[in-house]
Structure formats: C-alpha cells, structure tokens
C-alpha atoms as a PDB file:
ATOM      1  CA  UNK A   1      21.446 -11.871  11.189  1.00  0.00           C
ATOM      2  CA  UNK A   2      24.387 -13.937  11.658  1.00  0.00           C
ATOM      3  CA  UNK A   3      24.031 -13.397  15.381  1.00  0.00           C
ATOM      4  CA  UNK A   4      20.495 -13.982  15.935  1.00  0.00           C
ATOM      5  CA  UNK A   5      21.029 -17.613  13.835  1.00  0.00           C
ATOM      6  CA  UNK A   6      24.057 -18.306  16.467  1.00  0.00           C
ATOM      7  CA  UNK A   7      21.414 -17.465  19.658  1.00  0.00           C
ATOM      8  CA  UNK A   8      18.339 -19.378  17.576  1.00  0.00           C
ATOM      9  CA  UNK A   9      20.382 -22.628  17.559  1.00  0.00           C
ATOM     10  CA  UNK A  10      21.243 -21.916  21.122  1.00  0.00           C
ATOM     11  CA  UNK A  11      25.107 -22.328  20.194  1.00  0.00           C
ATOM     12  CA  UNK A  12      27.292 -21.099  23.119  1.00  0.00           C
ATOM     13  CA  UNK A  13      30.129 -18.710  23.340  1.00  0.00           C
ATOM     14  CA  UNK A  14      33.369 -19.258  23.671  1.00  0.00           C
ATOM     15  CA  UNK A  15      32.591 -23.058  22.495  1.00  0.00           C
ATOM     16  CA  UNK A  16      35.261 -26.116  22.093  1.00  0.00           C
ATOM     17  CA  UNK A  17      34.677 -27.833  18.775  1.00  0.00           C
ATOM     18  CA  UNK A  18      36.136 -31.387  20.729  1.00  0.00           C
ATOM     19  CA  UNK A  19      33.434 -30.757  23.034  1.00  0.00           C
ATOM     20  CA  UNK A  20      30.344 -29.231  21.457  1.00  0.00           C
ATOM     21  CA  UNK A  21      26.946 -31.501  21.319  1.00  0.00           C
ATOM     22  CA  UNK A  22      26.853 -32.230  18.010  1.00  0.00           C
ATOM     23  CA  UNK A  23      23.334 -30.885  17.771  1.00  0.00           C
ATOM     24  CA  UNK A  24      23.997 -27.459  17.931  1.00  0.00           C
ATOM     25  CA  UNK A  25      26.139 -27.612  14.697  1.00  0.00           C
ATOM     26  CA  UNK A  26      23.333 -29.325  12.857  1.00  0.00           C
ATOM     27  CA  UNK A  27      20.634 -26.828  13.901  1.00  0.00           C
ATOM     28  CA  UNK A  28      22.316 -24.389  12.881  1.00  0.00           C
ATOM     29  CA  UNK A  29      22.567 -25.586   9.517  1.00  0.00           C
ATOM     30  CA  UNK A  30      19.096 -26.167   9.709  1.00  0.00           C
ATOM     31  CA  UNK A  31      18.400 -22.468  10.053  1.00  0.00           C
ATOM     32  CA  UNK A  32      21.350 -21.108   7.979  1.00  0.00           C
ATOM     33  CA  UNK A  33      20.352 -22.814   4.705  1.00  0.00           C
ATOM     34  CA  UNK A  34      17.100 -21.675   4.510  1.00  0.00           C
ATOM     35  CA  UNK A  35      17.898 -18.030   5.746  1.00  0.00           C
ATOM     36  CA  UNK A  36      20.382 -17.497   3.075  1.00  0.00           C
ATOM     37  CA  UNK A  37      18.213 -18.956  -0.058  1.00  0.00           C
ATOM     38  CA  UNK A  38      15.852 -16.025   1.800  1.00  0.00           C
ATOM     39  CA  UNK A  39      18.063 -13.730   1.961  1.00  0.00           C
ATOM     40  CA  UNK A  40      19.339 -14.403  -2.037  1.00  0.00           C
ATOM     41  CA  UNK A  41      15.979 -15.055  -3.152  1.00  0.00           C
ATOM     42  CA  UNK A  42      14.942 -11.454  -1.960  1.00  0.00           C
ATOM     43  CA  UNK A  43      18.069  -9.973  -3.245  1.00  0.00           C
ATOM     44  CA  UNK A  44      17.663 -11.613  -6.959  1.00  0.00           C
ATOM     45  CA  UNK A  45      14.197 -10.741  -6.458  1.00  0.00           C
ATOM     46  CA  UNK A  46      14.944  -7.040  -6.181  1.00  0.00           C
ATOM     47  CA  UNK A  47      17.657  -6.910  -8.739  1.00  0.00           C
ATOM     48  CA  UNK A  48      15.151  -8.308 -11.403  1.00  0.00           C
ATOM     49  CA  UNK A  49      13.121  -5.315 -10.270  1.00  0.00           C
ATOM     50  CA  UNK A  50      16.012  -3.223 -11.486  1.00  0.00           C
ATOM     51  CA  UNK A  51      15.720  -2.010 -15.093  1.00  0.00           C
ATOM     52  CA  UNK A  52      18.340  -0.278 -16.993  1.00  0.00           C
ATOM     53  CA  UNK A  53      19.782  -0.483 -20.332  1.00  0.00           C
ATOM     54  CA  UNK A  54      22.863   1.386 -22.129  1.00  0.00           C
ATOM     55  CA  UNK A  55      20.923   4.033 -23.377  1.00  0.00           C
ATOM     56  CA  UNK A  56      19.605   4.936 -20.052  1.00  0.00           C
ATOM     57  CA  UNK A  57      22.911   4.686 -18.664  1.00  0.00           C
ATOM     58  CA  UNK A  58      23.995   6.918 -21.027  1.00  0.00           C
ATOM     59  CA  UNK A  59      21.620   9.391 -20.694  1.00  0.00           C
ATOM     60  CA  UNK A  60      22.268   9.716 -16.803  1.00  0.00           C
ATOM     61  CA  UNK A  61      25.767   9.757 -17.548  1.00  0.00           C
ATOM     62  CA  UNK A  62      24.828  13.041 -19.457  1.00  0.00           C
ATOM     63  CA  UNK A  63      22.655  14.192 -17.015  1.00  0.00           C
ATOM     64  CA  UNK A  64      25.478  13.938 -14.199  1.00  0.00           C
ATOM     65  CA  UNK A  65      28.102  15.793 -16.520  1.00  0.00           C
ATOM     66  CA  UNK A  66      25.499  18.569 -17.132  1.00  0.00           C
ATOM     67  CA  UNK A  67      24.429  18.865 -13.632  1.00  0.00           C
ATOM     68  CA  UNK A  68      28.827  18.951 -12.730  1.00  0.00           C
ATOM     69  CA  UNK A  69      29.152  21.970 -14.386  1.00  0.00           C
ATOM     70  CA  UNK A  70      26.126  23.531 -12.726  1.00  0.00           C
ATOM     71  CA  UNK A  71      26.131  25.448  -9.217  1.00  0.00           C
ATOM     72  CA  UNK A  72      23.918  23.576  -6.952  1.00  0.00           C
ATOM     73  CA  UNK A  73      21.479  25.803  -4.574  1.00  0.00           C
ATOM     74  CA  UNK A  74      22.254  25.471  -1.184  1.00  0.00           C
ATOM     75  CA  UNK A  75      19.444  23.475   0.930  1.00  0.00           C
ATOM     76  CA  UNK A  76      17.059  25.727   2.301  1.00  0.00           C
ATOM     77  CA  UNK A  77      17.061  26.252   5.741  1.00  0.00           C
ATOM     78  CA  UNK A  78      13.153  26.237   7.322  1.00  0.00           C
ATOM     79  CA  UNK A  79      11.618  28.928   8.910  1.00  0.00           C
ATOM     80  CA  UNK A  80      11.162  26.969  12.168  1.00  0.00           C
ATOM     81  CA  UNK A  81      14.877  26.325  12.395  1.00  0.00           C
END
C-alpha cells in the first residue's frame, strides 16, 4: 500500500529532500491521511465484529487441552492423488 501511495503522488526515487517540488510531499499527505483512517476504520470495524468473553475463552482453552492429549487423524489423502 505504502508503495502504490509513493507512485499515486508521483514521488520519485532516489529523491533529494533540498530539491524535491514541494508538491509531491503535500500530495502525498493528501492520500496518506485518508488511506490510513481507511485502513483503521476497517480494522476497528472488524475487531468490533469480534466477540468473545472469558467464559468462551475459557472454554476453548479446555477444548485445546482436551484435543492435546488426543491423537489427531492424519489428513486423508484423495483418491485422485
């Protein structure tokens, strides 16, 4: 992402800070700030989508220990393998 912002605001490689246009410093602010309260609003977004409490912590903390002490199938290979 970072990279496609740098090519977006057209800033060049390789550039001198004494003698960069100072254009290409503001457009890229123009396009980072908005990208990144994207970028966090989606990722708040999702972790509000994300429910868990003690008990169900808990519980797959259980789950984990039982299924530790279990032997685990091996995967099954298919037939057109």
């Amino acid at each position: 992402v970072a990279t496609q912002m740098l090519a977006f605001a057209h800033f060049p490689a390789h550039a001198d800070p004494a003698t960069l246009d100072p254009d290409i410093p503001r457009r890229l602010a123009l396009i980072y700030f908005p990208v990144t309260f994207v970028l966090y609003a989606l990722a708040f977004g999702c972790l509000g989508f994300y429910r868990i409490s003690r008990a169900t912590h808990e519980d797959n903390l259980r789950r984990v220990a039982a299924d530790a002490g279990r032997p685990h199938d091996p995967p099954k290979s298919s037939p057109d393998a």
